[in-house]
C-alpha atoms as a PDB file:
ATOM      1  CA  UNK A   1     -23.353 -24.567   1.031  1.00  0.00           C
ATOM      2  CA  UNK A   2     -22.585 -26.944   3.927  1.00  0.00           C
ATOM      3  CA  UNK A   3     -22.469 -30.094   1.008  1.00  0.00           C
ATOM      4  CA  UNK A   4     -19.920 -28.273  -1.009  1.00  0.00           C
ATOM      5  CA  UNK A   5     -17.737 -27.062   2.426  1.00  0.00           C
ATOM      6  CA  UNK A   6     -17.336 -31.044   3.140  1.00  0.00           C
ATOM      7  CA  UNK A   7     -17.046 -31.546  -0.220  1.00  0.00           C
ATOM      8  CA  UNK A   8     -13.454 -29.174   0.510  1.00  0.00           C
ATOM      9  CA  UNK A   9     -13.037 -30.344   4.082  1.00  0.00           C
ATOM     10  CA  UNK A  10     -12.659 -33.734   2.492  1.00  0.00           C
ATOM     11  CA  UNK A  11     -10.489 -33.169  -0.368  1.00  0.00           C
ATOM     12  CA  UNK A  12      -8.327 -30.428   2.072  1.00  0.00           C
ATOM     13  CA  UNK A  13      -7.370 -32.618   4.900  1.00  0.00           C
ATOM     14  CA  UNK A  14      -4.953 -30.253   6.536  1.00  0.00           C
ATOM     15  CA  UNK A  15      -3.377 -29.337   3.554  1.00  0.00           C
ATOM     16  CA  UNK A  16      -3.722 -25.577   2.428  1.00  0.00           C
ATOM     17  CA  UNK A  17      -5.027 -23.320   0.127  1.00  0.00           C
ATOM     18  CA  UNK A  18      -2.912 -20.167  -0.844  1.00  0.00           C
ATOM     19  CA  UNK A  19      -4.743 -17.156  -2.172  1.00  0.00           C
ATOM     20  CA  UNK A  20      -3.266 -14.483  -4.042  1.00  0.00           C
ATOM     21  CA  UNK A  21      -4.519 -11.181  -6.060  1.00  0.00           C
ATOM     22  CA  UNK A  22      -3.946  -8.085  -6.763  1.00  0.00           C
ATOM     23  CA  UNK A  23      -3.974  -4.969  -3.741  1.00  0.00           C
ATOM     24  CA  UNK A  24      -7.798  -4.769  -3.005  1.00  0.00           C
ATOM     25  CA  UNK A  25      -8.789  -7.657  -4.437  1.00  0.00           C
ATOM     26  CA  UNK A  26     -10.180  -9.315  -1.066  1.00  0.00           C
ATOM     27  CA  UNK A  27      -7.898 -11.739  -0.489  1.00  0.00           C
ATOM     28  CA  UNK A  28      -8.117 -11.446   3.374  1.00  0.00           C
ATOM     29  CA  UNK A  29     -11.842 -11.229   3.198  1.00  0.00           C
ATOM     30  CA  UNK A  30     -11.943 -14.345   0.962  1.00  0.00           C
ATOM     31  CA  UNK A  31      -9.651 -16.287   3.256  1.00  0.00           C
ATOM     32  CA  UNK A  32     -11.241 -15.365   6.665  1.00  0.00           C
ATOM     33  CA  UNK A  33     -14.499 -16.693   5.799  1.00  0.00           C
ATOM     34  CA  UNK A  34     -13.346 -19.551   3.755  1.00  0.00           C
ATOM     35  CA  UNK A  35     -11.329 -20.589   6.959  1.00  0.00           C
ATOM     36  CA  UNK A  36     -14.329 -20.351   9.525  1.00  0.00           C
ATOM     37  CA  UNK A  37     -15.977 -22.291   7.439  1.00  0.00           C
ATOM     38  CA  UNK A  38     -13.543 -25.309   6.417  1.00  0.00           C
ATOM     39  CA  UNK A  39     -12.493 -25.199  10.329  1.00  0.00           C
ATOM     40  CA  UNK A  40      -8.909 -24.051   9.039  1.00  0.00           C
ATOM     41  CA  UNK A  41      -6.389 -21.700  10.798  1.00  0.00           C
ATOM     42  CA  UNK A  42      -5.779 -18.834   8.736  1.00  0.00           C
ATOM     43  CA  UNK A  43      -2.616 -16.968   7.505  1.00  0.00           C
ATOM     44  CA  UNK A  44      -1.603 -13.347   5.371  1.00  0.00           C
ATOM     45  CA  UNK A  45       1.740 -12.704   5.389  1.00  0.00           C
ATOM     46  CA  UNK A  46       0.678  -9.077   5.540  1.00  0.00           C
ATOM     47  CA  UNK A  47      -0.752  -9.311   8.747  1.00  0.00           C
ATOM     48  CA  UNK A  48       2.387 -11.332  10.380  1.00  0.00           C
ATOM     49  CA  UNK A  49       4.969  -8.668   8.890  1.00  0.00           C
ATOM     50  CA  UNK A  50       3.185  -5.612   9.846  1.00  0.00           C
ATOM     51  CA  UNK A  51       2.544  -7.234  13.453  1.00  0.00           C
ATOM     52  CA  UNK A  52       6.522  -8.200  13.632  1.00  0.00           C
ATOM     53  CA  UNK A  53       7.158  -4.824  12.304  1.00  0.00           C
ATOM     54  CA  UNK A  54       5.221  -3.061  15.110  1.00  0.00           C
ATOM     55  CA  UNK A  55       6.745  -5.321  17.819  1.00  0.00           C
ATOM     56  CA  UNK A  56      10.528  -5.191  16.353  1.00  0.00           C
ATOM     57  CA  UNK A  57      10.268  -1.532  15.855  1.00  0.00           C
ATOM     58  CA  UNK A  58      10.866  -1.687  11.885  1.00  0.00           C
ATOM     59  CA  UNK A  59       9.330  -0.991   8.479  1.00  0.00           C
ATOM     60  CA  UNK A  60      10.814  -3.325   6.310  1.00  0.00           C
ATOM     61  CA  UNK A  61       8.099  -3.224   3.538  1.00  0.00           C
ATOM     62  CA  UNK A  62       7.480   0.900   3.810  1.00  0.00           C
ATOM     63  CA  UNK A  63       6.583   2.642  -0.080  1.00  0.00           C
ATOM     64  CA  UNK A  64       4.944  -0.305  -1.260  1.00  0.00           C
ATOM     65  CA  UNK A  65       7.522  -2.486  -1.556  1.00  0.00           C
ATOM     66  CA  UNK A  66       7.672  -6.353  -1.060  1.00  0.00           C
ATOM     67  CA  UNK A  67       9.858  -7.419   2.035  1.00  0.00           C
ATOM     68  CA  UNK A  68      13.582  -8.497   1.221  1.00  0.00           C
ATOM     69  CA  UNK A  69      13.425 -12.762   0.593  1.00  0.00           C
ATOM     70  CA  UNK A  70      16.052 -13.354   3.447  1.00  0.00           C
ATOM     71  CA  UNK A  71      13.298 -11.396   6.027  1.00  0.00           C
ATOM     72  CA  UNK A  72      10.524 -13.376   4.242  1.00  0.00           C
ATOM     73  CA  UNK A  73      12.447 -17.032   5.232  1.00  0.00           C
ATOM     74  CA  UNK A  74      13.254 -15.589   8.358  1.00  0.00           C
ATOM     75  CA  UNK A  75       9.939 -14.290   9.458  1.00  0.00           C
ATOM     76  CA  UNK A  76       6.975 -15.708   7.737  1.00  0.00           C
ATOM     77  CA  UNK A  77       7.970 -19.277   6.811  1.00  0.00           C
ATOM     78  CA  UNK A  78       8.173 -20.622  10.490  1.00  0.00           C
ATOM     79  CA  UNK A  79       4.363 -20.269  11.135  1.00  0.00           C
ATOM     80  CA  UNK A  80       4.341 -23.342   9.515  1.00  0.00           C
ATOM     81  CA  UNK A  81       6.203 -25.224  12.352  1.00  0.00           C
ATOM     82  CA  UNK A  82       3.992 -23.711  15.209  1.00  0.00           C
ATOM     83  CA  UNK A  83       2.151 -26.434  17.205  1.00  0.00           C
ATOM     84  CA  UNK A  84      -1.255 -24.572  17.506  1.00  0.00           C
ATOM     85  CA  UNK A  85      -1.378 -25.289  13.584  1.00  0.00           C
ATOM     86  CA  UNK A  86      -0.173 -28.907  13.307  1.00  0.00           C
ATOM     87  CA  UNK A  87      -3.752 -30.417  13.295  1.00  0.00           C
ATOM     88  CA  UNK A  88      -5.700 -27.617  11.075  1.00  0.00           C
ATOM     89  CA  UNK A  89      -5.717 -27.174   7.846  1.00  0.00           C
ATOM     90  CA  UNK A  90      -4.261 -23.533   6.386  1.00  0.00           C
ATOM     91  CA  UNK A  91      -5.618 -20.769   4.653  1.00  0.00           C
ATOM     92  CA  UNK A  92      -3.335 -18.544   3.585  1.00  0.00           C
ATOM     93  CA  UNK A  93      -3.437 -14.934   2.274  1.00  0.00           C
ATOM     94  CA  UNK A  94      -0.158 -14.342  -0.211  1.00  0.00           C
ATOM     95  CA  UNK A  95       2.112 -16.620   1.422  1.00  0.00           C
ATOM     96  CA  UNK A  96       5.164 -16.409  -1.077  1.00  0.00           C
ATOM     97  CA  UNK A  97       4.572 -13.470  -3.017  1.00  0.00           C
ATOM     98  CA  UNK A  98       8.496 -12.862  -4.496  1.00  0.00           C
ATOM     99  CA  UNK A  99       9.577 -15.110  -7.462  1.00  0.00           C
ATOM    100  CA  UNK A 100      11.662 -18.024  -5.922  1.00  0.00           C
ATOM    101  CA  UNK A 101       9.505 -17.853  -2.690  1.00  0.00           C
ATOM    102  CA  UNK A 102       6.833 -20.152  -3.949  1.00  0.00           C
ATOM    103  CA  UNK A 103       9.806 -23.334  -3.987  1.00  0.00           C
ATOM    104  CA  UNK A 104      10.387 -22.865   0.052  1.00  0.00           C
ATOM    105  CA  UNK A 105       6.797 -22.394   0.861  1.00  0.00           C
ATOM    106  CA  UNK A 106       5.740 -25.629  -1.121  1.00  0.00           C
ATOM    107  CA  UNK A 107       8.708 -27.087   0.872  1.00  0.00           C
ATOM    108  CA  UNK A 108       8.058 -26.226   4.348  1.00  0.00           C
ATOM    109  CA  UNK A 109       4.054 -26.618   3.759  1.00  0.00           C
ATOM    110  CA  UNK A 110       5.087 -30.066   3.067  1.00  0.00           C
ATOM    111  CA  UNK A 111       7.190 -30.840   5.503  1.00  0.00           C
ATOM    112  CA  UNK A 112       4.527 -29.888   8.290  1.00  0.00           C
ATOM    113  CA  UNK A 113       1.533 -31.455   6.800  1.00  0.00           C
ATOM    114  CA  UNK A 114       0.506 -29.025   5.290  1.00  0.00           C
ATOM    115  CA  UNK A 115       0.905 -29.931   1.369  1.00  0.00           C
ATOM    116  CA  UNK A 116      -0.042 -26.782  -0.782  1.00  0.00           C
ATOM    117  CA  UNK A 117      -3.491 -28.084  -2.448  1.00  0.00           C
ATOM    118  CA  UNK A 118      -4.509 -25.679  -4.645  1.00  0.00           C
ATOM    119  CA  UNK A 119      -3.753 -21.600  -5.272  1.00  0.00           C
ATOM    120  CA  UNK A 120      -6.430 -19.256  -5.814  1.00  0.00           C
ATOM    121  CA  UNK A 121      -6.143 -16.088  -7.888  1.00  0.00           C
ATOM    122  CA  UNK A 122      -8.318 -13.600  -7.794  1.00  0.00           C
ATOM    123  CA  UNK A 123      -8.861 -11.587 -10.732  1.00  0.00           C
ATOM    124  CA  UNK A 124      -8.847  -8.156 -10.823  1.00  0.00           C
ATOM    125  CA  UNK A 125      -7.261  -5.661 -13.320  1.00  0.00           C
ATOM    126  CA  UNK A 126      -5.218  -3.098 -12.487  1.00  0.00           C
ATOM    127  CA  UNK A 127      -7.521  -0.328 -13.143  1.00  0.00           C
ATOM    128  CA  UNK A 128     -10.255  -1.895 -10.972  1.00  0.00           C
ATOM    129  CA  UNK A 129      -8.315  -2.086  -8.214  1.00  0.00           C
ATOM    130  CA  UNK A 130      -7.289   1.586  -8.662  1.00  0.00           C
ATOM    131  CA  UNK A 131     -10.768   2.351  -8.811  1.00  0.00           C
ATOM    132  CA  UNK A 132     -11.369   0.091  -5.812  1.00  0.00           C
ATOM    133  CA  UNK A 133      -8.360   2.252  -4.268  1.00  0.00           C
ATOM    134  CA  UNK A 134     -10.267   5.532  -4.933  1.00  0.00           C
ATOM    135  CA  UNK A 135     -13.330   4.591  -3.853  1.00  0.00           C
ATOM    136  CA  UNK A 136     -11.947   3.122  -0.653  1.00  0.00           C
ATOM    137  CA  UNK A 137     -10.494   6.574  -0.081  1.00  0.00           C
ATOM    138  CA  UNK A 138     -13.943   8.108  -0.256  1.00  0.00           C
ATOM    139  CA  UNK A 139     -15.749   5.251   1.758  1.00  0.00           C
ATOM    140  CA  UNK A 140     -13.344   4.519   4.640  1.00  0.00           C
ATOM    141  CA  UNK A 141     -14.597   0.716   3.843  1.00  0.00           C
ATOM    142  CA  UNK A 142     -11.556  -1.083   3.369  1.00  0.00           C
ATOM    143  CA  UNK A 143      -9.281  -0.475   5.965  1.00  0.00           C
ATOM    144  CA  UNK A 144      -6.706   0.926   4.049  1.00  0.00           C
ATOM    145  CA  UNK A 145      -3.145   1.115   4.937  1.00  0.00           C
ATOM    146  CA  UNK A 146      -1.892   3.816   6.365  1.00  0.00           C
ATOM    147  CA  UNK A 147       0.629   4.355   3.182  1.00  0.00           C
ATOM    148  CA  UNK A 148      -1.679   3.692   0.852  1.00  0.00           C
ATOM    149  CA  UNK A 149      -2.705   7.466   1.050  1.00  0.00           C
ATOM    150  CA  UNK A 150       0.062   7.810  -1.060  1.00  0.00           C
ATOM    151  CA  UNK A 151      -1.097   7.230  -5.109  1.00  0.00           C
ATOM    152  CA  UNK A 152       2.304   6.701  -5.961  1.00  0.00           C
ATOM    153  CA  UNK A 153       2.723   3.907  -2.869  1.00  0.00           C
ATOM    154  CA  UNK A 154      -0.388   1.995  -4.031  1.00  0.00           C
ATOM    155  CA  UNK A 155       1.190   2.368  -7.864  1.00  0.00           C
ATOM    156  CA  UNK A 156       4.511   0.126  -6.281  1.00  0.00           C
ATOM    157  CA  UNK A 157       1.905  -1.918  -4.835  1.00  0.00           C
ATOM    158  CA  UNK A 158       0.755  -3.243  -8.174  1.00  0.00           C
ATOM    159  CA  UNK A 159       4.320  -3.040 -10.011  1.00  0.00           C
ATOM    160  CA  UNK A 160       5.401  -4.981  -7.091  1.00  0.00           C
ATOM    161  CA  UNK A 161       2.729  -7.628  -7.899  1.00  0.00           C
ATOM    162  CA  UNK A 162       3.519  -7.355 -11.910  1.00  0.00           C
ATOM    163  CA  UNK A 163       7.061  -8.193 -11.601  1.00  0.00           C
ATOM    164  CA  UNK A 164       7.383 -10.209  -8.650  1.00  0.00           C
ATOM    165  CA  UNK A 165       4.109 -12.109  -8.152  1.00  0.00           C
ATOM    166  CA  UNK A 166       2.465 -12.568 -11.351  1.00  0.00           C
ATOM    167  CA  UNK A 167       5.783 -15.457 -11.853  1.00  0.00           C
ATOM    168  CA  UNK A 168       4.764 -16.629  -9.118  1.00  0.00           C
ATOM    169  CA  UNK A 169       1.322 -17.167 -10.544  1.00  0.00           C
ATOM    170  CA  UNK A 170       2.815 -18.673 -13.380  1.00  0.00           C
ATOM    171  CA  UNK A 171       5.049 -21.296 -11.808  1.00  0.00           C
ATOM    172  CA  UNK A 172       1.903 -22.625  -9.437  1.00  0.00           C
ATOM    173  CA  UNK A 173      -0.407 -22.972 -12.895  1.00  0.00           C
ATOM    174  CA  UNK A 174       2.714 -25.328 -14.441  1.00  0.00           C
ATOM    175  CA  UNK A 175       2.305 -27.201 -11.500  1.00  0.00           C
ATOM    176  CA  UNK A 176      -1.550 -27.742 -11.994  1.00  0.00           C
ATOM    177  CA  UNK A 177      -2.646 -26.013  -9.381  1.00  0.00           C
ATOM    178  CA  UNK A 178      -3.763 -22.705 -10.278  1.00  0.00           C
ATOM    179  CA  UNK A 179      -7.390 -21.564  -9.712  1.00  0.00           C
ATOM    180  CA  UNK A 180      -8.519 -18.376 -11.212  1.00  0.00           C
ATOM    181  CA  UNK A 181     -11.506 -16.588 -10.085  1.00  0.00           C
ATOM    182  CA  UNK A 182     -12.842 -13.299 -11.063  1.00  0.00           C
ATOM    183  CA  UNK A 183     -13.381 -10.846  -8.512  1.00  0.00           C
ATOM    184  CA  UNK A 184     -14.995  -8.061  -9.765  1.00  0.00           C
ATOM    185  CA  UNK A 185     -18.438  -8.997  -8.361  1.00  0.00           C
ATOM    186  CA  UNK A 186     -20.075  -7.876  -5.276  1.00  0.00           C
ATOM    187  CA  UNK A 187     -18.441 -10.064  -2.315  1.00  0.00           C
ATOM    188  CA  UNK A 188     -20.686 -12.262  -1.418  1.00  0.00           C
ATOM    189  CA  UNK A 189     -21.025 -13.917  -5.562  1.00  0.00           C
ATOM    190  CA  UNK A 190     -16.755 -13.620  -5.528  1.00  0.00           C
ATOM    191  CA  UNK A 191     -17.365 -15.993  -2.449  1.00  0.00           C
ATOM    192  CA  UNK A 192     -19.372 -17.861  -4.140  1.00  0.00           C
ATOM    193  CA  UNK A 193     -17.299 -18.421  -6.924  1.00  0.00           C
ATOM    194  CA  UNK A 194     -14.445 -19.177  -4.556  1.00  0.00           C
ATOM    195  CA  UNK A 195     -16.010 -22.067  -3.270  1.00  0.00           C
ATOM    196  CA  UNK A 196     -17.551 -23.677  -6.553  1.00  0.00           C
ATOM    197  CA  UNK A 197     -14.321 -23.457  -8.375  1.00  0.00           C
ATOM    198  CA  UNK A 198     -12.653 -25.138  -5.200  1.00  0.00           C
ATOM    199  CA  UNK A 199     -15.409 -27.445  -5.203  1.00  0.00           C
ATOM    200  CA  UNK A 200     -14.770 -28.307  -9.180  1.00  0.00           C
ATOM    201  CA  UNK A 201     -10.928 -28.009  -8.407  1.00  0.00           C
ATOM    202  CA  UNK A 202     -10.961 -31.086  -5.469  1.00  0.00           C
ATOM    203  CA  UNK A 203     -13.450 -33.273  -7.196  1.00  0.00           C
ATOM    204  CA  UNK A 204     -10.839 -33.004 -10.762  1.00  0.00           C
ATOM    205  CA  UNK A 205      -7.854 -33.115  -7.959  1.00  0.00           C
ATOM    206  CA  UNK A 206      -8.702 -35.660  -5.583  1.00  0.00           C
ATOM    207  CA  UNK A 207      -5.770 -37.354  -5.014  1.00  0.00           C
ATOM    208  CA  UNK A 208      -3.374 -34.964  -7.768  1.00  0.00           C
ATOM    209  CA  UNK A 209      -0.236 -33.934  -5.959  1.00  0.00           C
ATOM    210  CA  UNK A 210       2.187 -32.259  -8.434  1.00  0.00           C
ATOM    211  CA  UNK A 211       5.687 -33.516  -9.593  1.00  0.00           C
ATOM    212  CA  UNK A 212       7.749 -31.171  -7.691  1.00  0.00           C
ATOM    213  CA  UNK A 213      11.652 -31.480  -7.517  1.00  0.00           C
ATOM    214  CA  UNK A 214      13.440 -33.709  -5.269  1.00  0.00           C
ATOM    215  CA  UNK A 215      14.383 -30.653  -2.803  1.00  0.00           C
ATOM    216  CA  UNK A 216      10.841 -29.612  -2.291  1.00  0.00           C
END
């Protein structure tokens, strides 16, 4: 796959790629490898807030629920200005999940270099990640939060991502640069997939940058 990696590398620069999907859809696992291989730093916005949450002594996103937007400028959105990223380009895991987020993130991104590219989606319905959920539960595979014991936390989990992130979704595919994959395979072929439909996304895309409003 190293042809079709340059073939991203290339079209990438150190722009970034945001990926988003339902709970359990292996976003994280998607985005780790895909930034060892394109050399690219990578970012989940879960990972940051539950890290700031241990260290500040707070649980701001508790019962499933998305953070509030002010914490979300506050906290996540200045990763983008550190200097250890300035000269990588960015994967990110659901950067911008709340309706309204996407605006600032496409803002900052570009402001630092680091021009949103393309999104990825990764789709899953909502009963297959509840079945991923259950199974999960059985296997101890999937490092599952420690609230997501709780059926009726995971359930806010996906409302959450119904009502808040699916516009989201929408707003990026207006813009052009929505990517949908299905993710119901085994890991490795959803990999796969990920990186031909990026592949077929920069070679349509090569120099596309979409019409965004004057304060973006």
């Amino acid at each position: 796959m190293e042809e079709q990696f340059q073939q991203i590398k290339n079209w990438l620069g150190i722009g970034s790629i945001n990926i988003f999907g339902l709970p359990m859809s292996g976003k994280d696992t998607i985005g780790v490898r895909l930034a060892e291989n394109l050399g690219a730093k990578f970012l989940s916005s879960g990972m940051i807030i539950r890290a700031i949450e241990q260290e500040k002594g707070e649980n701001l996103s508790h019962e499933g629920k998305l953070i509030p937007q002010n914490v979300f400028f506050e906290w996540i959105l200045p990763y983008f200005e550190r200097e250890d990223l300035w000269k990588y380009p960015l994967i990110l895991s659901s950067i911008g999940r709340w309706n309204g987020e996407e605006n600032e993130v496409m803002s900052v991104a570009k402001k630092t270099g680091h021009t949103i590219r393309t999104v990825v989606e990764l789709q899953l319905t909502e009963q297959d990640v509840i079945e991923r959920w259950e199974a999960a539960k059985i296997l101890g595979d999937r490092g599952l939060r420690p609230d997501d014991a709780k059926p009726e936390v995971f359930q806010t989990r996906i409302q959450e991502y119904r009502e808040k992130t699916l516009p989201v979704l929408r707003h990026y595919q207006e813009l052009g640069l929505l990517v949908s994959v299905p993710a119901a395979a085994p890991r490795e072929e959803v990999f796969t997939n990920v990186v031909n439909a990026l592949v077929s996304f920069s070679k349509r895309a090569y120099d596309f940058a979409p019409e965004l409003p004057d304060d973006i």
